[in-house]
Protein backbone atom coordinates (compact mmCIF):
# COMPACT_ATOMS: atom_id res chain seq x y z
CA UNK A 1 2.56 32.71 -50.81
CA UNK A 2 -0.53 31.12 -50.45
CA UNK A 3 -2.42 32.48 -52.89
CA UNK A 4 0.08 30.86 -55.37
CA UNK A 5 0.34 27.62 -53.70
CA UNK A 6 -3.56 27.54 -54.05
CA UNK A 7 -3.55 28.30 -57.61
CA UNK A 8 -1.53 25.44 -58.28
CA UNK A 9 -3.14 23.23 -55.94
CA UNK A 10 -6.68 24.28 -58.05
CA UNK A 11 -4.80 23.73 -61.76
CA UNK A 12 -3.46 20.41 -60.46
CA UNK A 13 -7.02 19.10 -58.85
CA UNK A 14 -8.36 19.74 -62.18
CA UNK A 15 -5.79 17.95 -64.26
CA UNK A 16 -7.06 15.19 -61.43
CA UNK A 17 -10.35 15.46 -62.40
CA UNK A 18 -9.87 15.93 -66.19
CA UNK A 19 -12.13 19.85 -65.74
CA UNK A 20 -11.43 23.44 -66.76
CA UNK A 21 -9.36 24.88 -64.57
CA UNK A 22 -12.15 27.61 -64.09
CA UNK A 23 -14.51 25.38 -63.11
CA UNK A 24 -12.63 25.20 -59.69
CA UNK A 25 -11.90 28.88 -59.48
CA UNK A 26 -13.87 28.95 -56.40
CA UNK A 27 -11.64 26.72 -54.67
CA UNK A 28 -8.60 30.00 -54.92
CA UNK A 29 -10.98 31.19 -52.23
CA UNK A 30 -9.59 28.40 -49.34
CA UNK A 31 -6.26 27.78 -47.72
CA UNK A 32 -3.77 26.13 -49.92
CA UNK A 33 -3.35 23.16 -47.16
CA UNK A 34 -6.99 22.53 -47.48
CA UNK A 35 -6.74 22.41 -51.34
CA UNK A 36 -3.92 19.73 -51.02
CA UNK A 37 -6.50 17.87 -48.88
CA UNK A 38 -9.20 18.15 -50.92
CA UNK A 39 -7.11 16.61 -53.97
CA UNK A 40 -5.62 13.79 -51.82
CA UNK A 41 -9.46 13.17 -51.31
CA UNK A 42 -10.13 12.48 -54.98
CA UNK A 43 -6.63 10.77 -55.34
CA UNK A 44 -8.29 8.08 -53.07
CA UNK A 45 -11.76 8.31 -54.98
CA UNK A 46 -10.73 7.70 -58.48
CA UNK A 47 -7.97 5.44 -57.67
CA UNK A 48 -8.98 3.26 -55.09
CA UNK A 49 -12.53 2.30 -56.18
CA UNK A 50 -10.49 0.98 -59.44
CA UNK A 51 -13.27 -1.72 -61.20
CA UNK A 52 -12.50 -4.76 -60.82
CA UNK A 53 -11.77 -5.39 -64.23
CA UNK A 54 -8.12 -3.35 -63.70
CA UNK A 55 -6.76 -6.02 -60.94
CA UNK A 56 -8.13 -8.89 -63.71
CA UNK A 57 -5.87 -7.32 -66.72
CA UNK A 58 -3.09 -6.75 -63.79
CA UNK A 59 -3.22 -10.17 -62.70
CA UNK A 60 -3.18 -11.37 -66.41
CA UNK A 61 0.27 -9.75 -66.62
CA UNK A 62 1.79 -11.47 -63.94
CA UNK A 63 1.10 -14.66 -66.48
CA UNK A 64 3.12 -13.50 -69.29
CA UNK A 65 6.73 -11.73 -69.81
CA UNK A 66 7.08 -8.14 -69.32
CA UNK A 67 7.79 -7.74 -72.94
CA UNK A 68 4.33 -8.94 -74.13
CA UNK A 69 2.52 -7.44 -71.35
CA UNK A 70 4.06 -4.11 -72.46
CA UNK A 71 2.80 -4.64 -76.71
CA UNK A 72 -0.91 -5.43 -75.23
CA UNK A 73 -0.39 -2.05 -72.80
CA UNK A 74 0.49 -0.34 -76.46
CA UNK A 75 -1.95 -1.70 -78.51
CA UNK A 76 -4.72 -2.99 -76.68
CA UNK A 77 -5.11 -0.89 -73.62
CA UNK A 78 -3.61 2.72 -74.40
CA UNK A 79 -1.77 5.62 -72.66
CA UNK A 80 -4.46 6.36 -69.90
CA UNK A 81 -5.95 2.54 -69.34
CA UNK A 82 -2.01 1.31 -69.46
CA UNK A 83 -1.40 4.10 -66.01
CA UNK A 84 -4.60 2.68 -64.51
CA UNK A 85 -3.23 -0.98 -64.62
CA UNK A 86 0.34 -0.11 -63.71
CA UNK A 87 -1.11 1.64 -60.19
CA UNK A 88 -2.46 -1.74 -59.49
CA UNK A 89 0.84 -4.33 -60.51
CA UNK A 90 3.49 -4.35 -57.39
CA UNK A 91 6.38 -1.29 -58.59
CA UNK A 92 9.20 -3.73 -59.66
CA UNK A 93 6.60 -5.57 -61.78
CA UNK A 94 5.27 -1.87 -63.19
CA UNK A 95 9.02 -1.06 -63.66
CA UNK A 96 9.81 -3.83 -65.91
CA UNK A 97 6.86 -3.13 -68.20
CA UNK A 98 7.41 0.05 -68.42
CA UNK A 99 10.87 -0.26 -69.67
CA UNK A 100 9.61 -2.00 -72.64
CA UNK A 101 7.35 1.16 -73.59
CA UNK A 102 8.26 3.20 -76.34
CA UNK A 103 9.35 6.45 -74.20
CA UNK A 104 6.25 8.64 -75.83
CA UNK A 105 4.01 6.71 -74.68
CA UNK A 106 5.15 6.21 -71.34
CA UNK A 107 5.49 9.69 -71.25
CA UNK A 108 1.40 9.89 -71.71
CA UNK A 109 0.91 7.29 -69.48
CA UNK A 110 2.39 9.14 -66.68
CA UNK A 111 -0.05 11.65 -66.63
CA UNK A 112 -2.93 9.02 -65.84
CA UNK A 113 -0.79 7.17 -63.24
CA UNK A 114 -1.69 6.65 -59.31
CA UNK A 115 0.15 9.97 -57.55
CA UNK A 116 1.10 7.09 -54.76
CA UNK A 117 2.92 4.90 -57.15
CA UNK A 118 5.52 7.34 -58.66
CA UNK A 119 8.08 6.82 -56.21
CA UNK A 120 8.09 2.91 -55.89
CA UNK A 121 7.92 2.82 -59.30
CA UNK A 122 10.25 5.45 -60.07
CA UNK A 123 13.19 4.35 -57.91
CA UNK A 124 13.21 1.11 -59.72
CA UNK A 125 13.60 2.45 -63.37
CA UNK A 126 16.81 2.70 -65.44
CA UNK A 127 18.14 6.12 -64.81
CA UNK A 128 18.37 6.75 -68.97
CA UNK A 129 14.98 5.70 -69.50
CA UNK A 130 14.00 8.49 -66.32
CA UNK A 131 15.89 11.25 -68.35
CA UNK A 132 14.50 10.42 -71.46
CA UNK A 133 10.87 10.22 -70.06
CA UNK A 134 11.07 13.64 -68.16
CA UNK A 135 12.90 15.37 -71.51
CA UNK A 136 9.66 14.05 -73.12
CA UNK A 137 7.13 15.64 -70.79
CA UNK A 138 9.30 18.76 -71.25
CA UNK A 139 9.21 18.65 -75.11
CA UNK A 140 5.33 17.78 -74.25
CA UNK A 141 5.16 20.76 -71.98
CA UNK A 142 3.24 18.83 -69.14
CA UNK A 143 3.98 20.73 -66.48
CA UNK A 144 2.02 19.72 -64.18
CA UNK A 145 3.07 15.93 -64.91
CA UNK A 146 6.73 16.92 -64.30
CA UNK A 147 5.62 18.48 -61.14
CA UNK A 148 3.99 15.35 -59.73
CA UNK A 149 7.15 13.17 -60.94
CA UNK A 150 10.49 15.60 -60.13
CA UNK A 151 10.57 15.64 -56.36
CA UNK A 152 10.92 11.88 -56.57
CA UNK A 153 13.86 11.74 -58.83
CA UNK A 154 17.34 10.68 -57.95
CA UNK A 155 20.35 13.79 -58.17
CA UNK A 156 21.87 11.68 -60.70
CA UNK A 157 19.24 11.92 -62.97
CA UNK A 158 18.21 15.48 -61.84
CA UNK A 159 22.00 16.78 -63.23
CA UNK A 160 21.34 14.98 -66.61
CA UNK A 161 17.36 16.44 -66.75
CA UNK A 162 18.20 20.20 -66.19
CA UNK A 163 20.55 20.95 -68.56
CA UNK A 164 17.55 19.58 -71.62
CA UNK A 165 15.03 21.57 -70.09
CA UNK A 166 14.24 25.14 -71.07
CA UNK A 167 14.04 27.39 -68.24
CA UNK A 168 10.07 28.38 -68.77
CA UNK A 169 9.71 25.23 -67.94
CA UNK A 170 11.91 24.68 -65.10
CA UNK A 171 9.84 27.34 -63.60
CA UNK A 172 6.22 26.11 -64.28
CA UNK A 173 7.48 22.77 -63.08
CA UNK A 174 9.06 24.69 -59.87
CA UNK A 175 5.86 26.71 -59.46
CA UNK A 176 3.61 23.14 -60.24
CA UNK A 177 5.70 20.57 -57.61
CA UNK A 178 4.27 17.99 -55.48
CA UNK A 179 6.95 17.99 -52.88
CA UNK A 180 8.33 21.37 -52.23
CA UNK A 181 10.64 20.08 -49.80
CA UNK A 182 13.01 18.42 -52.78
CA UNK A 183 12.98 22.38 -54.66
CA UNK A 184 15.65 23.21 -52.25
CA UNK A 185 17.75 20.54 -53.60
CA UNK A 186 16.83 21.09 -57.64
CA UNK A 187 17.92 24.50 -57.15
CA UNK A 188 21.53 23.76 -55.16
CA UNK A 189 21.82 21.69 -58.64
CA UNK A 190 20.85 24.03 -61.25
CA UNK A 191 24.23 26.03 -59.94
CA UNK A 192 23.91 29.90 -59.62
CA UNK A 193 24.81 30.47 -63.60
CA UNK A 194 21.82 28.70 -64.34
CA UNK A 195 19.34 29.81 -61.61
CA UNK A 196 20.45 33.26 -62.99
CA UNK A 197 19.49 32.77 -66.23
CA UNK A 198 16.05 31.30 -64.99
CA UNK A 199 15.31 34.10 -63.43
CA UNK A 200 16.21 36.53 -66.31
CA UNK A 201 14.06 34.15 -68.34
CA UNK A 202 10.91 34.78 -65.94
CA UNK A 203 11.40 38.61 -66.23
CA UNK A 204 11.28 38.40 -69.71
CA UNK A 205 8.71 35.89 -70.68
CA UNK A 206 6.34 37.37 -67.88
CA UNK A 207 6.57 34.54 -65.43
CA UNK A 208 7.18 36.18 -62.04
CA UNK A 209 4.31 34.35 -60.57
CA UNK A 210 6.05 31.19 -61.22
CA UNK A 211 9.24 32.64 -60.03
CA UNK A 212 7.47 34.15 -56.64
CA UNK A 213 6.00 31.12 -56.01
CA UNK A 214 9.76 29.28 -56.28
CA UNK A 215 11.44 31.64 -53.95
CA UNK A 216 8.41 31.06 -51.37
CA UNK A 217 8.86 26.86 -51.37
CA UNK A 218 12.96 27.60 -51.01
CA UNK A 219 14.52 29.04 -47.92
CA UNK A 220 17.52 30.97 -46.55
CA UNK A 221 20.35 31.85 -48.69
CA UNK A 222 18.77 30.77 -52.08
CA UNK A 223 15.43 32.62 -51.25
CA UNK A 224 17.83 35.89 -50.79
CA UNK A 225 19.92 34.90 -53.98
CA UNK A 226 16.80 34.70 -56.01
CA UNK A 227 15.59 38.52 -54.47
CA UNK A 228 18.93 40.06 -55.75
CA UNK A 229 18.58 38.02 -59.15
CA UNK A 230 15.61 39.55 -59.38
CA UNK A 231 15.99 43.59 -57.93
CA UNK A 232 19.41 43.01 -60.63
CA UNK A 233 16.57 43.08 -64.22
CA UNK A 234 16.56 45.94 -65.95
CA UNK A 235 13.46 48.16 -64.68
CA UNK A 236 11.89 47.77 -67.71
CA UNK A 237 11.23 44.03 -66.81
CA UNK A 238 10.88 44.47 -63.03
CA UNK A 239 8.19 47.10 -63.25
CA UNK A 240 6.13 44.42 -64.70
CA UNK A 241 6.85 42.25 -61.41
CA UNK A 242 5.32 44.48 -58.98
CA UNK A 243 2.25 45.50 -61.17
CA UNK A 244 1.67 41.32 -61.67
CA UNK A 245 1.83 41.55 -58.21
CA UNK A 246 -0.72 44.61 -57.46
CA UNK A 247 -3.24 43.24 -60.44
CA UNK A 248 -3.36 39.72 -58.93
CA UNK A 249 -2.67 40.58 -55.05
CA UNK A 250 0.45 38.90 -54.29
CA UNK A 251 1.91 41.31 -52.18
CA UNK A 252 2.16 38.75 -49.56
CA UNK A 253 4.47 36.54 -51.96
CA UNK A 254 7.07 39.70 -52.78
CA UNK A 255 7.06 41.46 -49.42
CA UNK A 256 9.23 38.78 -47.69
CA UNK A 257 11.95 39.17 -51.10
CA UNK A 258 11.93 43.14 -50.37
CA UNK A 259 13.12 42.60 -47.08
CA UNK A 260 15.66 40.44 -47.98
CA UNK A 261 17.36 43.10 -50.44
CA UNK A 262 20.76 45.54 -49.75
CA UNK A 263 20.14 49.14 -49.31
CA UNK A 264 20.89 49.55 -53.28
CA UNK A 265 18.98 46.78 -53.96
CA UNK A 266 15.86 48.34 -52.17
CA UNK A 267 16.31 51.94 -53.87
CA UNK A 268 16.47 50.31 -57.32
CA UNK A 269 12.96 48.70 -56.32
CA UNK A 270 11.47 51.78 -54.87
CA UNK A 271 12.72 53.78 -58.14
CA UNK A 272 10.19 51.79 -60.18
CA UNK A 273 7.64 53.64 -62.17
CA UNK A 274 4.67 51.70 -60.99
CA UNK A 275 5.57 52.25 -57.44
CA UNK A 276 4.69 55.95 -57.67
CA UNK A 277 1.27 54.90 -59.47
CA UNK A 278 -1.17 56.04 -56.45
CA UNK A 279 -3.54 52.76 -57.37
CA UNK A 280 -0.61 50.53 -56.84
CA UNK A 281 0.55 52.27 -53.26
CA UNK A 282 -3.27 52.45 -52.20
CA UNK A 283 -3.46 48.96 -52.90
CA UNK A 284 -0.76 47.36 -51.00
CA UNK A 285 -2.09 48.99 -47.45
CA UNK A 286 -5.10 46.92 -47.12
CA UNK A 287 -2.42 43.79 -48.12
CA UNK A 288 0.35 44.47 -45.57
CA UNK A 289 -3.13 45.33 -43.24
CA UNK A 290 -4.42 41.91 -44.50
CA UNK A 291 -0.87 39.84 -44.08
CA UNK A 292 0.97 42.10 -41.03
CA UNK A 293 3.81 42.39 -43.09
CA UNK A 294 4.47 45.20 -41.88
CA UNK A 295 8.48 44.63 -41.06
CA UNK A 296 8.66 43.63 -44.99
CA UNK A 297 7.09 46.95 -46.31
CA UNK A 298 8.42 49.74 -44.10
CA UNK A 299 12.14 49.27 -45.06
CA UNK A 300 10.72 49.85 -49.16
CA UNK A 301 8.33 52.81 -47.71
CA UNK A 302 11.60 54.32 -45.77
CA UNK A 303 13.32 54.72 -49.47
CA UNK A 304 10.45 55.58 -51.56
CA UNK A 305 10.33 59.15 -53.33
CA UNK A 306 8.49 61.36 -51.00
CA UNK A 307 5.26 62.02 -53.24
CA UNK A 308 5.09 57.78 -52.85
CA UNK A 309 5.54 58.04 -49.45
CA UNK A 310 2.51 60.85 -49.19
CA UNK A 311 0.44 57.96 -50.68
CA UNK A 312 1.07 55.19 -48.64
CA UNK A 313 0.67 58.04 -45.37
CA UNK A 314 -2.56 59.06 -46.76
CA UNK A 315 -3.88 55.16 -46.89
CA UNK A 316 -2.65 54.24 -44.23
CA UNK A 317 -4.27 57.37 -42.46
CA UNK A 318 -7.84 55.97 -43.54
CA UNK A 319 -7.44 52.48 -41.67
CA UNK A 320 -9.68 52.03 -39.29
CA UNK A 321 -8.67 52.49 -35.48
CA UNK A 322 -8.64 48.75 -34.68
CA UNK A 323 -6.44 47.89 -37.43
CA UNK A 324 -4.07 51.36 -36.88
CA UNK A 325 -3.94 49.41 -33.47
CA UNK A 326 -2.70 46.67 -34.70
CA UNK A 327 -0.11 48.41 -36.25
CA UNK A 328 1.22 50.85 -33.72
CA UNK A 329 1.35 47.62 -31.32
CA UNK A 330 3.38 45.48 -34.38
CA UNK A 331 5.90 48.44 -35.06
CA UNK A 332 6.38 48.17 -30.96
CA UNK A 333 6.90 44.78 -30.84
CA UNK A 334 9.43 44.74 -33.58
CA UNK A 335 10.42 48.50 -32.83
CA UNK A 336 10.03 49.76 -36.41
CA UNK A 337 9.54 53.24 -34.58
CA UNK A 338 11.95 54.86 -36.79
CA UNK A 339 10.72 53.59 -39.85
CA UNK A 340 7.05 54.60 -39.23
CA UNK A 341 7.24 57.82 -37.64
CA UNK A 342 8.42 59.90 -40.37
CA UNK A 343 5.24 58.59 -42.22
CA UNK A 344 2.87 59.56 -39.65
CA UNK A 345 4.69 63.00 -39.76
CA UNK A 346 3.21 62.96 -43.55
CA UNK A 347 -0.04 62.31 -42.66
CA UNK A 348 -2.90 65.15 -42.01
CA UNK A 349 -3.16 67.10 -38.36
CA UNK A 350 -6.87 65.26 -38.10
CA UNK A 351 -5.13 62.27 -38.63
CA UNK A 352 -1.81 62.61 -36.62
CA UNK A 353 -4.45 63.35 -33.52
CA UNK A 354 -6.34 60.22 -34.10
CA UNK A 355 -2.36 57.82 -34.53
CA UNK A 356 -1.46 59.42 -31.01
CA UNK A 357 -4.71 58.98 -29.21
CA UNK A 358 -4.48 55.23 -29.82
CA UNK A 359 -4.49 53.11 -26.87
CA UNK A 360 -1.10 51.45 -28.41
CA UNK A 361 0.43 54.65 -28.87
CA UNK A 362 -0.35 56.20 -25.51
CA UNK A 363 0.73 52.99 -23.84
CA UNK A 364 4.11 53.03 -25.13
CA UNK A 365 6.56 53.41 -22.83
CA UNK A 366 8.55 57.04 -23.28
């Protein structure tokens, strides 16, 4: 899922740095990890080369109660100036201002404030002032805001968030969070009713890209729960899935969900409509080629109608003989002989000769 966890990473460094999201396009291009690093870089750069003006008007609030320091945040200093000053006051000090805020416009501070500072800050808030500030950025539809805030949030207040939030955007949130490790969690409390219904919602608003990347940060059991959720739409919504996937090459995000599917399950997917479009099967070759998820995609190939099968047979026969190497010695390693056999049987004679001559292939023990 990389692709999607760099597309993320590139919509939230330019949030950071207040550009068009196209602007960084080029940064799709590099390894999500190094796209992380790259906006913990300008974290540091923007926030930590503050002027010296910000630790005056922080130091100035120290002098006077929380309540007044909070009307001159409101009035004098605004949403984005008000963040800036906050990063620089001690948490519990930020905490007691803030809870003097009219919740809109804490709710626009938070998109200006220090990344580092959420979770001191955070932990020392009134839990109904954290629900009503996270409803807000829902109703605002800051996504990317909710993203950088939710992993740091208490259960408690979790249960009370998800139930006022639509489901679009428990998904963009999902898709857009800063600490992947807490998903796990958020979804064990949405409940299965509810992560259900999310995942009907992204087949029928469109947002399977949001809903890959999800089942990619989440693990075991719930990353199987969300495949069947998904292979369970009606084909006319999860057709669209896998030609999202073909158009913007995320084969590498549903492969690992295929394999996790029941024999049914499987048959329903390879019964699509846009898995017998030749420009889809010719596509996802050079991807499995690319990713070596090969394991993932023979299991689909194995239950595809036969005229889809000649297709992938065909592309697979035009691989070059380093990367038909590759994998003949893959299938051997995980012996997936009896899944890829029967499509080399489909292939042409000149190409059958050229499989068998490989030095995998004639190496394998009989």
């Amino acid at each position: 899922m990389d692709k999607l966890r760099a597309r993320a990473e590139v919509l939230k460094t330019a949030r950071l740095l207040d550009v068009d999201p196209g602007c960084l396009a080029f940064l799709r291009e590099l390894p999500a990890d190094d796209v992380r690093r790259f906006r913990g870089d300008c974290v540091a750069a923007l926030y930590d080369r503050s002027p010296e003006m910000l630790d005056r008007i922080a130091s100035a609030t120290k002098l006077v109660p929380a309540g007044v320091a909070a009307a001159i945040s409101q009035k004098a200093l605004g949403p984005r100036l008000a963040a800036a000053v906050a990063g620089r006051l001690e948490p519990a000090r930020a905490a007691d201002i803030i809870e003097k805020l009219p919740v809109p416009f804490t709710a626009e501070s938070c998109a200006h404030l220090d990344p580092r500072r959420i979770s001191g800050i955070v932990d020392r808030l009134d839990e109904n002032l954290v629900v009503r500030i996270a409803v807000a950025l829902a109703e605002r539809e800051d996504h990317i805001t909710m993203g950088r805030f939710v992993g740091h949030l208490r259960d408690s207040a979790l249960r009370r968030i998800l139930p006022q939030v639509a489901d679009p955007v428990v998904l963009r949130t999902g898709f857009l969070i800063d600490l992947p490790e807490r998903l796990g969690q958020i979804v064990e409390l949405m409940g299965e009713e509810r992560l259900a219904a999310v995942i009907a919602t992204a087949a029928a608003d469109g947002l399977w890209p949001e809903a890959l990347a999800v089942a990619g940060m989440v693990t075991g059991a719930q990353r199987a729960r969300i495949a069947a959720l998904a292979a369970a739409q009606p084909p006319e919504l999860l057709d669209p899935l896998v030609t999202t996937v073909a158009e913007q090459e995320l084969w590498e995000s549903l492969l690992p969900l295929v394999a996790l599917l029941g024999e049914a399950e499987l048959r329903t997917v390879a019964g699509l409509p846009s898995l017998r479009d030749a420009g889809v099967l010719g596509g996802v070759v050079p991807a499995v080629v690319a990713t070596g998820l090969w394991a993932e995609f023979l299991p689909l190939v194995e239950v595809l109608p036969e005229d889809s099968r000649k297709v992938v047979a065909d592309r697979a026969a035009e691989l070059t003989d380093a990367e038909l190497d590759a994998l003949v010695r893959e299938v051997g390693r995980r012996d997936l002989w009896e899944l890829v056999l029967p499509l080399v049987e489909l292939m042409s004679d000149p190409a059958k000769v050229r499989v068998f001559a490989l030095p995998s292939f004639t190496d394998r023990p009989v």
